[in-house]
Protein backbone atom coordinates (compact mmCIF):
# COMPACT_ATOMS: atom_id res chain seq x y z
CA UNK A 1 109.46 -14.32 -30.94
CA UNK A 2 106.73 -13.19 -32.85
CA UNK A 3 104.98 -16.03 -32.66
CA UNK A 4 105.58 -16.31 -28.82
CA UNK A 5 103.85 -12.62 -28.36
CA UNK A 6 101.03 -13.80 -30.52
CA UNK A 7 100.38 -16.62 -28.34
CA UNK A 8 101.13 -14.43 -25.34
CA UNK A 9 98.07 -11.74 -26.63
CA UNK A 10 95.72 -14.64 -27.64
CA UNK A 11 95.99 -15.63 -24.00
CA UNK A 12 95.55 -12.17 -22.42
CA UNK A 13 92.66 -11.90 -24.89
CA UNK A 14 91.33 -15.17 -23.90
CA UNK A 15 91.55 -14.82 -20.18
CA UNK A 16 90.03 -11.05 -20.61
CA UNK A 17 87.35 -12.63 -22.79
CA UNK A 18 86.37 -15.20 -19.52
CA UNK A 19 86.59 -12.44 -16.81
CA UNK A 20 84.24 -10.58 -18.81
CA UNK A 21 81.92 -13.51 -19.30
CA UNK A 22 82.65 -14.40 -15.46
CA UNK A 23 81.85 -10.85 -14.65
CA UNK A 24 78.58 -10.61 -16.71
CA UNK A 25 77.34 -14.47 -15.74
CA UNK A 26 77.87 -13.27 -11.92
CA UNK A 27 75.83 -9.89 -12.55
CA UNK A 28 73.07 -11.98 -14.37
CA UNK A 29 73.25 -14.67 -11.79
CA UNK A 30 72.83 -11.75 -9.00
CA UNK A 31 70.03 -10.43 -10.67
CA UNK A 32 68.40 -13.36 -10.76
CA UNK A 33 68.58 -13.95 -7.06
CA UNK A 34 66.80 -10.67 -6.74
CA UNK A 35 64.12 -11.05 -9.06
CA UNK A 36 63.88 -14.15 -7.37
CA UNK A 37 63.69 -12.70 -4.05
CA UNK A 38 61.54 -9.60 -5.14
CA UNK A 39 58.95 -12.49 -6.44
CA UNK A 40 58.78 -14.38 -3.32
CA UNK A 41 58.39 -11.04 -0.90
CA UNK A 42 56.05 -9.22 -3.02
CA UNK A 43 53.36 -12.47 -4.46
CA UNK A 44 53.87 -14.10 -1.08
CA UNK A 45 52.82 -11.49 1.12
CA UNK A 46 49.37 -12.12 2.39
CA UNK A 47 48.76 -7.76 2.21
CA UNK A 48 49.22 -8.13 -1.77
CA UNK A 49 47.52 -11.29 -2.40
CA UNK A 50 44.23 -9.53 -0.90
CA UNK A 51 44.52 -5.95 -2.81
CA UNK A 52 44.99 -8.33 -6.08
CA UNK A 53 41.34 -9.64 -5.46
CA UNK A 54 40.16 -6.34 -4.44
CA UNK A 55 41.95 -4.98 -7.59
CA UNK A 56 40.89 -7.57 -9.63
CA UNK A 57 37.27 -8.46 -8.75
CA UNK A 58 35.84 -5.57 -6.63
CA UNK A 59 37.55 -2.56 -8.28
CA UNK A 60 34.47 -0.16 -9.71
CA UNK A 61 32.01 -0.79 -6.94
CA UNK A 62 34.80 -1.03 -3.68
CA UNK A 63 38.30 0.53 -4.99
CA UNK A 64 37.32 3.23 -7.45
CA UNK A 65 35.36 5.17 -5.08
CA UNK A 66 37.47 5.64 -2.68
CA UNK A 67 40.24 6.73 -5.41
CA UNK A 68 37.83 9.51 -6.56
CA UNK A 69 37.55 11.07 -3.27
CA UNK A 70 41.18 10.70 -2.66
CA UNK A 71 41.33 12.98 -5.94
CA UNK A 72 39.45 15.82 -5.16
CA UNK A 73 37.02 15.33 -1.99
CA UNK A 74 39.74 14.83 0.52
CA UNK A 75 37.11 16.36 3.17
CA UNK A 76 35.44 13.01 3.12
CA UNK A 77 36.03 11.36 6.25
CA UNK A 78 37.75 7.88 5.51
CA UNK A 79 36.69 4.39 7.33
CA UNK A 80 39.74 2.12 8.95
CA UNK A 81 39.17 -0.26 6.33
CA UNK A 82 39.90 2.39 3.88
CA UNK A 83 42.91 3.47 5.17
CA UNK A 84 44.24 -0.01 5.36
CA UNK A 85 42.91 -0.19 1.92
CA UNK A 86 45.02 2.79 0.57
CA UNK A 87 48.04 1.95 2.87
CA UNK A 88 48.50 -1.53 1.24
CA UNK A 89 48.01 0.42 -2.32
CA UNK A 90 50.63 3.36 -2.00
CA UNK A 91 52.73 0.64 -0.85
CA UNK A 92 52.09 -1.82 -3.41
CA UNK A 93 52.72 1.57 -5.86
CA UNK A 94 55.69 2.69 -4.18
CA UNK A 95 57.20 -1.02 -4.59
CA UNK A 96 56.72 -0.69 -8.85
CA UNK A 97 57.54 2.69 -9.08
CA UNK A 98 60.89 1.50 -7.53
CA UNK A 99 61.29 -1.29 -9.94
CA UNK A 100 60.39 0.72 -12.95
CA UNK A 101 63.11 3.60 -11.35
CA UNK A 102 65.54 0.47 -11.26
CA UNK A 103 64.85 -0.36 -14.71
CA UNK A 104 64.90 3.23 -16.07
CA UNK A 105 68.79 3.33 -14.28
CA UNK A 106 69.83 0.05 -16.21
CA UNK A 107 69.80 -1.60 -12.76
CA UNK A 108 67.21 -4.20 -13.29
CA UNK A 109 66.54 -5.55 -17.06
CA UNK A 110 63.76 -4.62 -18.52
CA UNK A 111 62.97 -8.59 -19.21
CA UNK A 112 63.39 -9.15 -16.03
CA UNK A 113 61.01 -6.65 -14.11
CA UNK A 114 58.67 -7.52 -16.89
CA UNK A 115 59.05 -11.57 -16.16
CA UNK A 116 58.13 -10.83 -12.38
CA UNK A 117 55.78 -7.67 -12.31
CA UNK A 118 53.83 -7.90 -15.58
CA UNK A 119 50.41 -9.10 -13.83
CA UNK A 120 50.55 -5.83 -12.18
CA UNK A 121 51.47 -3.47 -14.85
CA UNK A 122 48.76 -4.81 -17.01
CA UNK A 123 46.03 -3.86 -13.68
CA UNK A 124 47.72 -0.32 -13.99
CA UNK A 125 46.81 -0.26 -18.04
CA UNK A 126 43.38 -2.43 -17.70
CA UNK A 127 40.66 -0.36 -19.33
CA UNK A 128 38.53 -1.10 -16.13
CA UNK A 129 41.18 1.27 -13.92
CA UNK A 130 40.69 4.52 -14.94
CA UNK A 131 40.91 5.45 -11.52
CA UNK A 132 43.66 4.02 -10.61
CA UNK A 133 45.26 5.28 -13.58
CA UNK A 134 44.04 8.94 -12.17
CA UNK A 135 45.46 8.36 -8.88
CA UNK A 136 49.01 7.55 -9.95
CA UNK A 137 49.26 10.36 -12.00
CA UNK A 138 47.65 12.82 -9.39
CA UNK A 139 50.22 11.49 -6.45
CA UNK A 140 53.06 11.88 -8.68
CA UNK A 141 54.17 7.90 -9.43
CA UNK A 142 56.01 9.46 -12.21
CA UNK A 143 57.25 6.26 -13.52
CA UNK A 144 53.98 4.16 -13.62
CA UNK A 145 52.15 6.92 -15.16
CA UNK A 146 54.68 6.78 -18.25
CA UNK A 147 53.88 3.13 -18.63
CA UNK A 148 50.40 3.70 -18.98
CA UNK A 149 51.03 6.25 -20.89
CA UNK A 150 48.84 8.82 -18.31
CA UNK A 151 49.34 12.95 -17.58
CA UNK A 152 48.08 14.63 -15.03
CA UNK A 153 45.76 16.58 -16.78
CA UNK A 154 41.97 15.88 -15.97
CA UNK A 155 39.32 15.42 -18.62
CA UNK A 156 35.22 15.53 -18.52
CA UNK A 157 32.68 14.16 -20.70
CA UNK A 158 29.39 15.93 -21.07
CA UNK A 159 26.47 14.06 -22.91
CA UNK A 160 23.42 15.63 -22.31
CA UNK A 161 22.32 18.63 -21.21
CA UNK A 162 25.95 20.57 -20.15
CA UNK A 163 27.11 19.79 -23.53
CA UNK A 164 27.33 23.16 -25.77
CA UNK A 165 24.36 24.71 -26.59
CA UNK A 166 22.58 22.66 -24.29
CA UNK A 167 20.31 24.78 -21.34
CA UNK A 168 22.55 23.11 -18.58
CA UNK A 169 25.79 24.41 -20.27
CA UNK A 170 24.56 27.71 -19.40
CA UNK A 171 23.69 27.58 -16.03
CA UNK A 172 27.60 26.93 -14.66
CA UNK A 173 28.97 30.13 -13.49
CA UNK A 174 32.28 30.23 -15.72
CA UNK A 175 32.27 27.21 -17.28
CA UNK A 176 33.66 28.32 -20.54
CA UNK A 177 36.51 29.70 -18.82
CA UNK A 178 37.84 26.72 -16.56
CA UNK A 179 37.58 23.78 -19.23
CA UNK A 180 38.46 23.53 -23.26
CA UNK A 181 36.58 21.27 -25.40
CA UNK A 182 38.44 18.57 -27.27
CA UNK A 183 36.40 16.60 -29.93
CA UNK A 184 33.20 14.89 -29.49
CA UNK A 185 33.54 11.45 -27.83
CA UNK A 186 32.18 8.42 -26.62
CA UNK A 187 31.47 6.29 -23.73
CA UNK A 188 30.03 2.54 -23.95
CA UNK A 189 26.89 2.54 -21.97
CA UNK A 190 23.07 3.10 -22.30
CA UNK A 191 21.21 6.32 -22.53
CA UNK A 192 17.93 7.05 -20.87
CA UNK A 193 15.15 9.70 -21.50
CA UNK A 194 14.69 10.98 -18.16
CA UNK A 195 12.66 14.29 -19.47
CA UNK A 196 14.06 17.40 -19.07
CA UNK A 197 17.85 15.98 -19.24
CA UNK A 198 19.56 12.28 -20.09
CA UNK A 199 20.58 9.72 -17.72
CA UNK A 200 23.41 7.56 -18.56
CA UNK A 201 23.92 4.04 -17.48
CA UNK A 202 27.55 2.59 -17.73
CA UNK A 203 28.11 -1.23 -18.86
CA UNK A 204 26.53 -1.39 -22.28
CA UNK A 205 28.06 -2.40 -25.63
CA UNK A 206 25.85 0.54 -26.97
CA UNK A 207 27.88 4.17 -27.34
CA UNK A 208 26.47 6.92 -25.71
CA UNK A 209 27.77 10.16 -27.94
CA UNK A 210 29.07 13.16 -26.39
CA UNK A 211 31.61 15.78 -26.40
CA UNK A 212 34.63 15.64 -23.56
CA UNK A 213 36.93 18.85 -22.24
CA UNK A 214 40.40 19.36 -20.72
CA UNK A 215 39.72 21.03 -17.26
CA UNK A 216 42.46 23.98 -16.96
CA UNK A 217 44.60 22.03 -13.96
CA UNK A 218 43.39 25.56 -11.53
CA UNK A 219 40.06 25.28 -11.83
CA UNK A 220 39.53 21.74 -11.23
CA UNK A 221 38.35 21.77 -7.91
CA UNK A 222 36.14 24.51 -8.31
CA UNK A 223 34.61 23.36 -11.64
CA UNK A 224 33.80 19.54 -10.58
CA UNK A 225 32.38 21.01 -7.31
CA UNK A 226 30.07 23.19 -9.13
CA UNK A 227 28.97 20.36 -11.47
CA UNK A 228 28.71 18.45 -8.18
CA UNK A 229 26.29 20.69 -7.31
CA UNK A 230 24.30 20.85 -10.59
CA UNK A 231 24.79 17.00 -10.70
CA UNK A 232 22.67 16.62 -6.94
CA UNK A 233 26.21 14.76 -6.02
CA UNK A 234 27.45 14.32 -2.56
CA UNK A 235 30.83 12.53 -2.23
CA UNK A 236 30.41 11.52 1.25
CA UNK A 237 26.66 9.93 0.66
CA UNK A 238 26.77 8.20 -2.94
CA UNK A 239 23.23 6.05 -2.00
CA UNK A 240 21.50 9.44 -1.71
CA UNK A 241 23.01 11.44 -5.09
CA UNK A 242 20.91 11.78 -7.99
CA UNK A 243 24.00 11.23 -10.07
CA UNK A 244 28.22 9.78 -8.85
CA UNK A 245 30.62 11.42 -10.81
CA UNK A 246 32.69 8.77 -11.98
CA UNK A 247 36.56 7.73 -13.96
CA UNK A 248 35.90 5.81 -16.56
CA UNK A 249 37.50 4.84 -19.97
CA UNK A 250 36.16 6.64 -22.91
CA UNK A 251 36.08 4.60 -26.34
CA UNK A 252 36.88 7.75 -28.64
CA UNK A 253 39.21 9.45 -27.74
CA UNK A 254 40.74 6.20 -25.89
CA UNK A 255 41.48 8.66 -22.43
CA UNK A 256 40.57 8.33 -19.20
CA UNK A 257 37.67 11.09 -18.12
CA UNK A 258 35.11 12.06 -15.74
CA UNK A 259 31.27 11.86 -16.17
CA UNK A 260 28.07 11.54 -13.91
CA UNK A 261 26.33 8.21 -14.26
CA UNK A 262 22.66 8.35 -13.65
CA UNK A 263 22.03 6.84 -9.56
CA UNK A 264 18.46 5.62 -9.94
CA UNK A 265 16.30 2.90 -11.06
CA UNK A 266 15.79 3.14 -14.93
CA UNK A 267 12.17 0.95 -14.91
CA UNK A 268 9.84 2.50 -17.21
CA UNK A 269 12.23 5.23 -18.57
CA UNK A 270 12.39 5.00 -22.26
CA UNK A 271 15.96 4.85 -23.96
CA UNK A 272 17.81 7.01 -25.94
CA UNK A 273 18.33 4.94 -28.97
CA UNK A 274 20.99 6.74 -30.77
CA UNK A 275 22.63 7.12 -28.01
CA UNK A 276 22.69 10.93 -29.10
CA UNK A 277 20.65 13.42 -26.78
CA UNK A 278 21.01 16.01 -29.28
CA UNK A 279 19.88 14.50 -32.27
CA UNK A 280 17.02 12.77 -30.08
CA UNK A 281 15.74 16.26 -28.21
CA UNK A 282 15.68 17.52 -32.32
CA UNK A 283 12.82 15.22 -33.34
């Protein structure tokens, strides 16, 4: 008898053994069939396939721009092409922030999203997409922003003369009130010796040296508009600004911050060699 109940529970445990292995093939076998179908909609669809190029290829000069704006010069008046531009990218942004949700929910493995979506997760944490990075966190894609490890918080990098102590610095009505200063930092790029004040030039393996700030989240608006102003920047007419406040990718401290770029021809201005405006307005 006893040996007849033994056989009897070896069975039960066998056959509960298969229906769990039945049960867990079938779920992996379904998720399959979706990844498989989420790969064939999404890398198949002619809308995606062009915002990768544009993503890929034309992101600082064509995509960035019109992310700035989007940020915090929403007055701008957009073009159709940029509206079909940041139609197919909220929708493109919407689709991984679902996927990622999925994945937080134990839905989707994280193998799996990762197997089918990684190309586009590594765009979202590319160096070169600062802006990008901004956006996500400023339209609340609460899920992508984790993976790149991004807050909504907005920083600024001064290196020449609105950096402390520095005549510009003084000027701002406020200044000291609507920002905190971090540590000093820098940006790769070249400097230039432009007279009175520096001109930066992004694209260099040089390091231009400065110092970057938090921006206290209510005074954001009013604070860049005021450097705006200070910076001779227009949003809506980049081609006739003096200087284009940009997102870019600071080396130290590795965060993504704003900072005006110099919007002129450099010919026959003299470089900044140490990259330092202080120590090079000291000699």
């Amino acid at each position: 008898m006893a040996l007849a109940y033994s056989v009897l529970a070896f069975g039960a445990l066998v056959a509960g053994g298969w229906t769990a292995f039945s049960f867990v093939a079938g779920h992996r076998l379904r998720a399959a069939e979706w990844i498989h179908s989420l790969f064939r909609e999404f890398y198949l669809s002619d809308e995606v396939r062009q915002l990768a190029v544009r993503l890929e290829y034309g992101f600082f000069d064509e995509v960035a721009p019109l992310l700035e704006r989007r940020l915090f010069d929403r007055e701008v008046t957009l073009s159709d092409d940029e509206i079909k531009l940041l139609s197919s990218l909220d929708t493109v942004l919407n689709y991984l922030e679902f996927v990622l949700y999925l994945v937080s929910e134990h839905r989707v493995a994280t193998r799996d999203a990762e197997a089918v979506f990684d190309y586009w997760f590594g765009l979202v944490c590319n160096n070169e997409h600062a802006a990008l990075r901004r956006y996500i966190a400023h339209f609340g894609f609460e899920h992508l922003a984790s993976r790149a490890a991004v807050t909504d918080e907005d920083f600024i990098f001064f290196y020449g003369s609105l950096m402390a102590g520095q005549s510009g610095h003084q000027e701002l009505i406020g200044i000291e009130t609507m920002m905190s200063r971090i540590s000093q930092a820098s940006v790769a790029g070249t400097l230039f010796d432009l007279g009175e004040y520096p001109g930066l030039v992004l694209g260099s393996r040089t390091l231009v040296l400065g110092e970057v700030y938090r921006i206290h989240p209510e005074s954001a608006q009013e604070l860049l508009h005021q450097l705006d102003a200070f910076e001779r920047f227009n949003p809506a007419t980049h081609s006739e600004s003096l200087f284009v406040r940009r997102m870019v990718r600071l080396v130290e401290p590795g965060i993504d911050a704003w900072l005006y770029v110099y919007n002129r021809d450099t010919n026959g201005c003299p470089t900044v060699e140490s990259g330092n405006w202080q120590t090079h307005c000291q000699r």
